[in-house]
N, C-alpha and C. Protein backbone atom coordinates (compact mmCIF):
# COMPACT_ATOMS: atom_id res chain seq x y z
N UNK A 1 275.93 187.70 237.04
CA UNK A 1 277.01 187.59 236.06
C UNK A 1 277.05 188.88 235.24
N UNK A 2 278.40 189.15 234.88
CA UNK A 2 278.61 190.38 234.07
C UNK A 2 279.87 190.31 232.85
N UNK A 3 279.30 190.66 231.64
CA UNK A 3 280.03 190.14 230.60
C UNK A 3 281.58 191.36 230.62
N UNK A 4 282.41 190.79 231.10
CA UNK A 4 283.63 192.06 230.84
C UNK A 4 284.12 191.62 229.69
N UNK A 5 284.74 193.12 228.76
CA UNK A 5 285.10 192.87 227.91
C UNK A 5 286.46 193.87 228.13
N UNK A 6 288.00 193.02 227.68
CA UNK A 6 289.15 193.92 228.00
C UNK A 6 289.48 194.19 226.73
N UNK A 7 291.33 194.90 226.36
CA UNK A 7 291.50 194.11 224.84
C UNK A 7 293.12 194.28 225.88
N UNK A 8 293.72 192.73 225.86
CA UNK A 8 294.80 192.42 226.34
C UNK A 8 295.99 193.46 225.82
N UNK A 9 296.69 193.67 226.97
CA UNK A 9 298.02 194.55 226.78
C UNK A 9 299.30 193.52 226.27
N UNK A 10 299.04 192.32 226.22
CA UNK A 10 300.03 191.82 225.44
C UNK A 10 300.49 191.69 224.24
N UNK A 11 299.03 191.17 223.53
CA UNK A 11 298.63 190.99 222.39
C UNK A 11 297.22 191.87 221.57
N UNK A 12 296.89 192.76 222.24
CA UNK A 12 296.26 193.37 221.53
C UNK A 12 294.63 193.07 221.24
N UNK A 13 294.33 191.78 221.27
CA UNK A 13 293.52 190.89 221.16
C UNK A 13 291.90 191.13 222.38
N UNK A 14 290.81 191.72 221.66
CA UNK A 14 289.77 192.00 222.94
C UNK A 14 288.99 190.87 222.85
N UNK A 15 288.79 190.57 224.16
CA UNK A 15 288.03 189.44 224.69
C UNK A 15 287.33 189.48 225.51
N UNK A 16 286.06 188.92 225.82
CA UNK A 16 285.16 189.18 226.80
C UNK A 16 284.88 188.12 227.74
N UNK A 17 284.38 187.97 228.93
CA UNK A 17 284.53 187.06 229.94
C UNK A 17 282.72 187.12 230.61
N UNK A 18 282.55 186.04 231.08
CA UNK A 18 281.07 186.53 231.98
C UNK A 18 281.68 186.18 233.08
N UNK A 19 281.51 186.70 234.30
CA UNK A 19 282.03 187.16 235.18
C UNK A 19 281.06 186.96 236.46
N UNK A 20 281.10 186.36 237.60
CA UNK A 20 280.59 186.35 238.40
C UNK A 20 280.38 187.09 239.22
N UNK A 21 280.33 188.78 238.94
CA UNK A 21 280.60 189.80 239.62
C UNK A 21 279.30 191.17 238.83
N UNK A 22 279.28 192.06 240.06
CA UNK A 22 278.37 193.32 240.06
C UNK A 22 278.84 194.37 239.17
N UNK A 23 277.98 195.34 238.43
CA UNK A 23 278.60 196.86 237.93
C UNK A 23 278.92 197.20 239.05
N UNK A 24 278.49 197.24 239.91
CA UNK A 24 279.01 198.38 241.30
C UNK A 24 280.22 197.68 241.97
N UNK A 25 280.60 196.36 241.60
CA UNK A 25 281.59 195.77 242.26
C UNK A 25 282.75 196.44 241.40
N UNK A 26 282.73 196.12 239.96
CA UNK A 26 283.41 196.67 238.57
C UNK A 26 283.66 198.42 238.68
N UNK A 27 282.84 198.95 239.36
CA UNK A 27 283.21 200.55 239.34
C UNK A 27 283.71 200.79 240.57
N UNK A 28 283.29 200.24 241.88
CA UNK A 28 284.48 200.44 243.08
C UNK A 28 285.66 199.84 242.94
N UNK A 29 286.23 198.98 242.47
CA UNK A 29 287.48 198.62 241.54
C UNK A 29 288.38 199.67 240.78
N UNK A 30 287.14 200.05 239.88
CA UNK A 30 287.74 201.65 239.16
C UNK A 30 288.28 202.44 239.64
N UNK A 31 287.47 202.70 240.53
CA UNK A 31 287.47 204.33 241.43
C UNK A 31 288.61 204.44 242.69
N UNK A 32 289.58 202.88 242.54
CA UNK A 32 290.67 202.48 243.05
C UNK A 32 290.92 201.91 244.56
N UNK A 33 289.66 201.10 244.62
CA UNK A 33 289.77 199.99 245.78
C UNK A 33 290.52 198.96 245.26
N UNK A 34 291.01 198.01 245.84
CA UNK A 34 292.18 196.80 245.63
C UNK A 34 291.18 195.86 245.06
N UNK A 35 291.57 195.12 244.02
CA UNK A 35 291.31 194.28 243.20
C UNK A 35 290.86 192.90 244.34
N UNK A 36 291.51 192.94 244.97
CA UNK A 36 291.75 191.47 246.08
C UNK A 36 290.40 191.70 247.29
N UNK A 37 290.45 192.63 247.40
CA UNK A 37 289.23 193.26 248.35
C UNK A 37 287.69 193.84 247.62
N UNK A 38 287.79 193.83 246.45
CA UNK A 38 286.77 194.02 245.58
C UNK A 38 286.16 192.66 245.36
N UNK A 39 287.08 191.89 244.69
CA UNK A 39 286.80 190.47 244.14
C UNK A 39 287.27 189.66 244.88
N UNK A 40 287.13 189.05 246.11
CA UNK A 40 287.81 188.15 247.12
C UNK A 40 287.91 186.86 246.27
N UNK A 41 286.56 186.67 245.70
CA UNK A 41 285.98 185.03 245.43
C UNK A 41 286.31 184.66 243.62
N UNK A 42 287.45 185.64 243.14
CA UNK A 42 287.65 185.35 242.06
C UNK A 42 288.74 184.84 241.99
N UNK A 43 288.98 184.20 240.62
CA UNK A 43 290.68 183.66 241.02
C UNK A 43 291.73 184.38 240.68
N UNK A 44 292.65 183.85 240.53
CA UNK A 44 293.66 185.57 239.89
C UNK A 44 293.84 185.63 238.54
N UNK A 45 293.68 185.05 237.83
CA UNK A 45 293.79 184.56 236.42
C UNK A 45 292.33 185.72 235.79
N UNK A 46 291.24 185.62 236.61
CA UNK A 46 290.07 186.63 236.34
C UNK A 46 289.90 187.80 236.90
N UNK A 47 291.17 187.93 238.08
CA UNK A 47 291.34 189.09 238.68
C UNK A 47 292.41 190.49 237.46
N UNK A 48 293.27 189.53 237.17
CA UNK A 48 294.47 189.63 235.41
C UNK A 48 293.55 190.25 234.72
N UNK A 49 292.42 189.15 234.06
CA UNK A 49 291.78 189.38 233.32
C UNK A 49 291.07 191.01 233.44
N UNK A 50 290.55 191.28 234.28
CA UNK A 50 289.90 192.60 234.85
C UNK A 50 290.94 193.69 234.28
N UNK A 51 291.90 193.62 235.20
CA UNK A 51 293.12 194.29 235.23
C UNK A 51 293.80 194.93 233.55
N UNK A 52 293.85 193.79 232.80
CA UNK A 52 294.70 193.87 232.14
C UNK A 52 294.64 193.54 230.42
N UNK A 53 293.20 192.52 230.87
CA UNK A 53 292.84 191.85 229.43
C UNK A 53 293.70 190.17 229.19
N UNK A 54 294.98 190.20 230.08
CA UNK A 54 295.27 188.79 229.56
C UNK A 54 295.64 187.94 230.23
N UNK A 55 295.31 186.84 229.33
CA UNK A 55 294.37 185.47 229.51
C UNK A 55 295.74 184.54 230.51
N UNK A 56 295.26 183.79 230.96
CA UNK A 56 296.19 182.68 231.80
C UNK A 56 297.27 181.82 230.31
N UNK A 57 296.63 181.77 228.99
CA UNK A 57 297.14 181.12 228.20
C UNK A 57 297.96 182.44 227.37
N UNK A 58 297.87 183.61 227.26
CA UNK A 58 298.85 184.25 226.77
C UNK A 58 299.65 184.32 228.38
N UNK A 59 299.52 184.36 229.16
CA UNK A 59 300.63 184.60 230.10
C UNK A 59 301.45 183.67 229.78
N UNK A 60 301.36 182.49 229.99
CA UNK A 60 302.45 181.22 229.92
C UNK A 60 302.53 181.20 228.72
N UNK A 61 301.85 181.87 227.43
CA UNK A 61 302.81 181.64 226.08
C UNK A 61 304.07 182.99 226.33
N UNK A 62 303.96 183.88 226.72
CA UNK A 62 304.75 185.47 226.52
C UNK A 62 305.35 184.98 227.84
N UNK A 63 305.16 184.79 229.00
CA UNK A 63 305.77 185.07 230.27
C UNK A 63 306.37 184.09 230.98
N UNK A 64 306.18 182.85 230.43
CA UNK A 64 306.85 181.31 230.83
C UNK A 64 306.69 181.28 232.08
N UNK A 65 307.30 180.65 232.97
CA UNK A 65 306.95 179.88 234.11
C UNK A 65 307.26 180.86 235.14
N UNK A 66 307.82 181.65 234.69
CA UNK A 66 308.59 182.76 235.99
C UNK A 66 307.55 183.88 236.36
């Protein structure tokens, strides 16, 4: 487990996650391998999270169903 910490591009708001994933998984990610092929076994909501900082619950408050 690995504690990521983002600060969401929606809201501004940093939050941290423990994460079922490697530093070396987290820096070949970086260094611009595909998110989907880095993290197969995550869901996408924690794949977001990585990405971007935000949460499954600011998505559907800011981004509604679409």
């Amino acid at each position: 487990m690995l504690t990521v910490t983002r600060t969401s591009r929606l809201t501004g708001i940093e939050r941290s996650r423990s994460l079922p994933i490697t530093q070396a998984q987290l820096d070949q990610w970086a260094s611009g391998d595909l998110i989907q092929n880095v993290f197969p076994d995550l869901s996408l909501d924690d794949r977001e999270f990585i990405m971007t900082g935000v949460t499954a619950d600011e998505w559907d408050e800011y981004m509604g169903d679409e």
